[in-house]
Protein backbone atom coordinates (compact mmCIF):
# COMPACT_ATOMS: atom_id res chain seq x y z
CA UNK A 1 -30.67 84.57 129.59
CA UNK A 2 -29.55 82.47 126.79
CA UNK A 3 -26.23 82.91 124.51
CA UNK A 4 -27.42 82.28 121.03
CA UNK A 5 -24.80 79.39 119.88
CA UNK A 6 -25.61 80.37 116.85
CA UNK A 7 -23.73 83.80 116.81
CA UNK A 8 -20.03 82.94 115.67
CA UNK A 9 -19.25 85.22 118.44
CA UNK A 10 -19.94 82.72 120.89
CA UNK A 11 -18.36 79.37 118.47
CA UNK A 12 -15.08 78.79 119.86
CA UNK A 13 -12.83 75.92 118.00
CA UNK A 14 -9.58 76.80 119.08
CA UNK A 15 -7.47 77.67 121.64
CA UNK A 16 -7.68 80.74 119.88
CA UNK A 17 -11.11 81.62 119.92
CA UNK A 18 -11.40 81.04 123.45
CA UNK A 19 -8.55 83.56 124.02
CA UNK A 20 -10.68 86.07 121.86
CA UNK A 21 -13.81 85.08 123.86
CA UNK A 22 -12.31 85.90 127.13
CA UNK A 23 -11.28 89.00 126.11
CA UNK A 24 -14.54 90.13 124.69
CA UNK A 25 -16.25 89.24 127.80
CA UNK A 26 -13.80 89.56 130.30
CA UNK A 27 -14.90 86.13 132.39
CA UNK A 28 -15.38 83.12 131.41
CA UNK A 29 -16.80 79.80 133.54
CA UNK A 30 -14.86 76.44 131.80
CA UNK A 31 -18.86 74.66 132.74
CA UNK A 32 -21.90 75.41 132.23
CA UNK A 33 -23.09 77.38 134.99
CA UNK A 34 -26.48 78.97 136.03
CA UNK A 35 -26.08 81.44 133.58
CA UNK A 36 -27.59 79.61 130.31
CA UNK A 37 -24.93 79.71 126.85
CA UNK A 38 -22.08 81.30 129.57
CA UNK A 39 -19.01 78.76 129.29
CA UNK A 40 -16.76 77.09 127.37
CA UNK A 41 -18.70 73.85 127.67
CA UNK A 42 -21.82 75.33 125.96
CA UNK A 43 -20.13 77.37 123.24
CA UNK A 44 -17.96 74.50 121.95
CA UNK A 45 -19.26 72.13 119.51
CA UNK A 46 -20.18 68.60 121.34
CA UNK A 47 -17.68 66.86 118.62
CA UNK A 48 -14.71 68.40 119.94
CA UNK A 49 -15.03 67.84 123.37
CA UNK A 50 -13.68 64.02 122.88
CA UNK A 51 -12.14 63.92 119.49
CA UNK A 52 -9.44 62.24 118.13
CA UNK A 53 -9.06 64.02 114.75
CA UNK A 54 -8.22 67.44 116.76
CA UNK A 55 -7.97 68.83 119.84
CA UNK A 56 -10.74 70.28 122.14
CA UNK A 57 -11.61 72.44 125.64
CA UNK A 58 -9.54 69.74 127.62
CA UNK A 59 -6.09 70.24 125.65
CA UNK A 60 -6.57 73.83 124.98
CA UNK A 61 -6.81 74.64 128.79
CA UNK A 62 -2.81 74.84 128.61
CA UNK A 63 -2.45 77.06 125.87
CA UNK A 64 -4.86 79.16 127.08
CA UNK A 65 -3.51 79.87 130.68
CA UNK A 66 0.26 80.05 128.87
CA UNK A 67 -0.61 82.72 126.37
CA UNK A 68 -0.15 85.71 129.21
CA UNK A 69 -3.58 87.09 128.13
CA UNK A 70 -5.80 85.24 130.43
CA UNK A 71 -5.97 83.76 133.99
CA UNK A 72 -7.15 80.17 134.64
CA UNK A 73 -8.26 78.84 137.57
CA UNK A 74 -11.41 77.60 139.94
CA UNK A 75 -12.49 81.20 140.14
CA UNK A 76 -16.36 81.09 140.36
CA UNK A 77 -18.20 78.76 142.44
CA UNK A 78 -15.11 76.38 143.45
CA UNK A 79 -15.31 75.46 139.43
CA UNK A 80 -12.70 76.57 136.67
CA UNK A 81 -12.79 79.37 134.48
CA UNK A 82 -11.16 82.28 132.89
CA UNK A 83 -10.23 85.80 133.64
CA UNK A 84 -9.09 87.95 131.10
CA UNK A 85 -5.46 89.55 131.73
CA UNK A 86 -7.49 93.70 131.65
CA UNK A 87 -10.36 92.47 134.32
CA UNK A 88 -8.05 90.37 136.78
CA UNK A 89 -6.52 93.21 138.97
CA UNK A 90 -10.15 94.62 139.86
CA UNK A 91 -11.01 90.65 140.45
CA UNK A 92 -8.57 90.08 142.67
CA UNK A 93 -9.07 93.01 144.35
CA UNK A 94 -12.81 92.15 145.05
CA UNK A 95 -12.11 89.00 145.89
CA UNK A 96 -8.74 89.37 148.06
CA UNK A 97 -10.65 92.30 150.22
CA UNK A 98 -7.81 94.36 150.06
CA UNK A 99 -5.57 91.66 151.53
CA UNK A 100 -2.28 90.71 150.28
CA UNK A 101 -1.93 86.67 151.60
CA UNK A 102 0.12 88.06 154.42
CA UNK A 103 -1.95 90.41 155.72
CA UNK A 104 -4.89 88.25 155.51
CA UNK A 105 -2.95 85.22 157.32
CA UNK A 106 -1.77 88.03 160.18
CA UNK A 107 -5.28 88.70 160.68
CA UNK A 108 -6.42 85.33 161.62
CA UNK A 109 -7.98 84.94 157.94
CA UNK A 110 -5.75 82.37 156.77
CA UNK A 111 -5.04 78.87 157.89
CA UNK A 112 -1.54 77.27 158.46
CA UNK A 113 -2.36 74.83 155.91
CA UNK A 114 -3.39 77.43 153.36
CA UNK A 115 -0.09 79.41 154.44
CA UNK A 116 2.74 76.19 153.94
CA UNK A 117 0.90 76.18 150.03
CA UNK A 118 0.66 79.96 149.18
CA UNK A 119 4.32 80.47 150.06
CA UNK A 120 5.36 76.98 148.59
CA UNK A 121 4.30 78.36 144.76
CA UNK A 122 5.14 81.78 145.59
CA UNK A 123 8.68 80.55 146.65
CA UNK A 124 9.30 78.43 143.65
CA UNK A 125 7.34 80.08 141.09
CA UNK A 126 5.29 77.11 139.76
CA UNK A 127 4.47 73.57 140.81
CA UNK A 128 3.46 70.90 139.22
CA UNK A 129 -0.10 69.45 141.85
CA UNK A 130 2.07 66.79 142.53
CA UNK A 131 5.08 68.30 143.19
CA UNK A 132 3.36 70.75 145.82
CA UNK A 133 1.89 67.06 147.07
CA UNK A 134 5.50 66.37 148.24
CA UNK A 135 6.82 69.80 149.43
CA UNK A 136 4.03 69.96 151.74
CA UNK A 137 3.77 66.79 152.37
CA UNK A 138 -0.14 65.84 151.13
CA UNK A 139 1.18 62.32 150.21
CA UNK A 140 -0.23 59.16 151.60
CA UNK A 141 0.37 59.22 155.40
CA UNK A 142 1.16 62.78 155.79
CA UNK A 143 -1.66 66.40 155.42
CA UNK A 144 -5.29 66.07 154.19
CA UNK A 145 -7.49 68.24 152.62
CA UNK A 146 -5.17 69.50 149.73
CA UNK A 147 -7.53 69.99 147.02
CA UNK A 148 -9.35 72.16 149.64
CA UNK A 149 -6.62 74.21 150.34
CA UNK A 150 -5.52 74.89 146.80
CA UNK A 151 -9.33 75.40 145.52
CA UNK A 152 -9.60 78.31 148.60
CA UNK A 153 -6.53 80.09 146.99
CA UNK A 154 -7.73 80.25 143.61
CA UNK A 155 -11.22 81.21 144.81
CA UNK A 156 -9.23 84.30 146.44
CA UNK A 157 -7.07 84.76 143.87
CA UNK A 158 -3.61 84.37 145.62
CA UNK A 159 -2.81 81.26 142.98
CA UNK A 160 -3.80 79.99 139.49
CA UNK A 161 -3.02 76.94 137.46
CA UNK A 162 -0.32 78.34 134.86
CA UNK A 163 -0.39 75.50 132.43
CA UNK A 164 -0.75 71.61 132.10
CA UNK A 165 1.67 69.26 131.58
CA UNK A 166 1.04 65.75 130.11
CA UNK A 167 3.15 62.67 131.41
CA UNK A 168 5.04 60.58 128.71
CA UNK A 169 6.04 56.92 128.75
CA UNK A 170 9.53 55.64 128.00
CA UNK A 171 8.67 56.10 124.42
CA UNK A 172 8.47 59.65 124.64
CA UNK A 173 4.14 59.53 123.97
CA UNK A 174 2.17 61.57 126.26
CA UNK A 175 -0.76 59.92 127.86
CA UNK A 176 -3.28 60.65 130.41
CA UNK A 177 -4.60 63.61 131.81
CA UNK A 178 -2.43 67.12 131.45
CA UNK A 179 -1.22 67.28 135.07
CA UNK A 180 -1.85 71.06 136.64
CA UNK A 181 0.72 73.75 137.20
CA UNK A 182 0.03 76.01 139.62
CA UNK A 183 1.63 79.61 140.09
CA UNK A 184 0.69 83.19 141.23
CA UNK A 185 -0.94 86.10 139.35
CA UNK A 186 2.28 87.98 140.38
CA UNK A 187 4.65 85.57 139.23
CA UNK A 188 2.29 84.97 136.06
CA UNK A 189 1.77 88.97 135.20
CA UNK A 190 3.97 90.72 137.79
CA UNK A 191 2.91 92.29 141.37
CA UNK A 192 2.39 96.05 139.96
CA UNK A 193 0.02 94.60 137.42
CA UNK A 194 -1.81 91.88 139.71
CA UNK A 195 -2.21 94.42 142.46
CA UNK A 196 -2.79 97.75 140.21
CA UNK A 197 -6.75 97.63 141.66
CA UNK A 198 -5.70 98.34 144.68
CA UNK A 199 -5.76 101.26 145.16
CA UNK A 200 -9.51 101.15 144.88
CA UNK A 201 -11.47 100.22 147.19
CA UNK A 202 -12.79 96.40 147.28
CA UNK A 203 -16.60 97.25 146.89
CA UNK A 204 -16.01 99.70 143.60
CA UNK A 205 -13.79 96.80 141.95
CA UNK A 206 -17.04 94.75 142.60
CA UNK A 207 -19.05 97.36 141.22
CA UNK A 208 -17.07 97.73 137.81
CA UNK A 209 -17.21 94.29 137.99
CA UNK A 210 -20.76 94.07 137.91
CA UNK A 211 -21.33 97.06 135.40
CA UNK A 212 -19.24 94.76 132.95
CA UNK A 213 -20.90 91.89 132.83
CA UNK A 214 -24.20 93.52 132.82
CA UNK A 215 -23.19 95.14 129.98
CA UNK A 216 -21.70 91.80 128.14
CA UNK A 217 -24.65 89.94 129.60
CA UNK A 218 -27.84 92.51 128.76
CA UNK A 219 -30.04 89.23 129.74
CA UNK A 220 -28.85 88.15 133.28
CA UNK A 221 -29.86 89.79 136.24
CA UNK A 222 -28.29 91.12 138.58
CA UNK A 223 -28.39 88.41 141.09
CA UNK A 224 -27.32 86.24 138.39
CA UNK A 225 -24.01 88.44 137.75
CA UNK A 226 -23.42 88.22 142.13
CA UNK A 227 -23.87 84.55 142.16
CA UNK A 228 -21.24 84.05 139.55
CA UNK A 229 -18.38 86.32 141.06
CA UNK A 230 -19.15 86.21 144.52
């Protein structure tokens, strides 16, 4: 299966467009993925991945996950992507398994390590990475594995990268990378909304799930679709 880049419904320019993308197809891998034409990376023109005359996928990341009407995070295959604000409750009910966190960690589930982090951002709302870092004490000498631990949450779906925030010299000039945020979906959209799916069970949010896309994605199979969201 192949998006046709030549459809204007699959040309995004702006943070805009990708908001309008995500919504129209409900999910939506930042990289290309092994589902030909499916990402940001292959429906943006190459010119404004690196340009200096405007900005491109890398600085509209922030004003994408701030806009309230998608989700951002590494949600398929440890990469990033989007989830649109209609289709995350039944994706985090798939993927959570019916568990809230604390349930799951009660169980034997959870780690320690994944625990300290979950309630760290739950407790303060959002973090900048580096800012977690030093709560939790993944600074030079202290914890390992952090970008583990915080790419296992957002695979689950207990936490999300809000927004980006760029660093700025004593002139005031940003530089660098945009430094992540990360929050909840409950902080980010509220707990009736982020858990609304649950009342179903995991396995028919998966099914939905897979209905959707089948119907966005008439070319991908099946196994395709499972690969992507599992």
């Amino acid at each position: 299966m192949e998006i046709k880049m030549s459809d204007s419904l699959f040309q995004v320019r702006s943070a805009d467009d990708v908001i309008r993308l995500v919504e129209d197809m409900g999910f939506l891998p930042f990289f290309a993925n092994h589902i030909p034409g499916f990402s940001v990376e292959e429906c943006c023109p190459r010119e404004l991945w690196f340009s200096d005359e405007a900005d491109g996928p890398w600085e509209w990341k922030g004003p994408v996950a701030r806009s309230g009407r998608c989700i951002y995070g590494k949600f398929f295959g440890n990469k990033a992507g989007f989830i649109s604000r209609e289709w995350f409750p039944d994706f985090a009910n798939y993927r959570r398994d019916g568990y809230d966190f604390d349930a799951r960690y009660d169980d034997g589930l959870a780690s320690r390590k994944d625990k300290i982090v979950f309630e760290t951002v739950s407790e303060h709302g959002s973090l900048l990475s580096k800012e977690l870092k030093d709560i939790c004490n993944y600074r030079k000498g202290g914890n390992k594995g952090f970008d583990t631990v915080i790419t296992r949450l957002q695979m689950q779906t207990y936490v999300c990268i809000a927004d980006f925030v760029y660093m700025k010299d004593k002139f005031g000039q940003t530089y660098g990378w945009g430094v992540a945020k990360y929050s909840t979906p409950e902080t980010l959209f509220g707990y009736e909304y982020a858990t609304s799916a649950y009342r179903r069970e995991p396995g028919e949010s998966k099914e939905k799930i897979i209905a959707h896309l089948n119907q966005a994605l008439p070319d991908a199979g099946k196994e395709q679709i499972l690969k992507l969201i599992k």
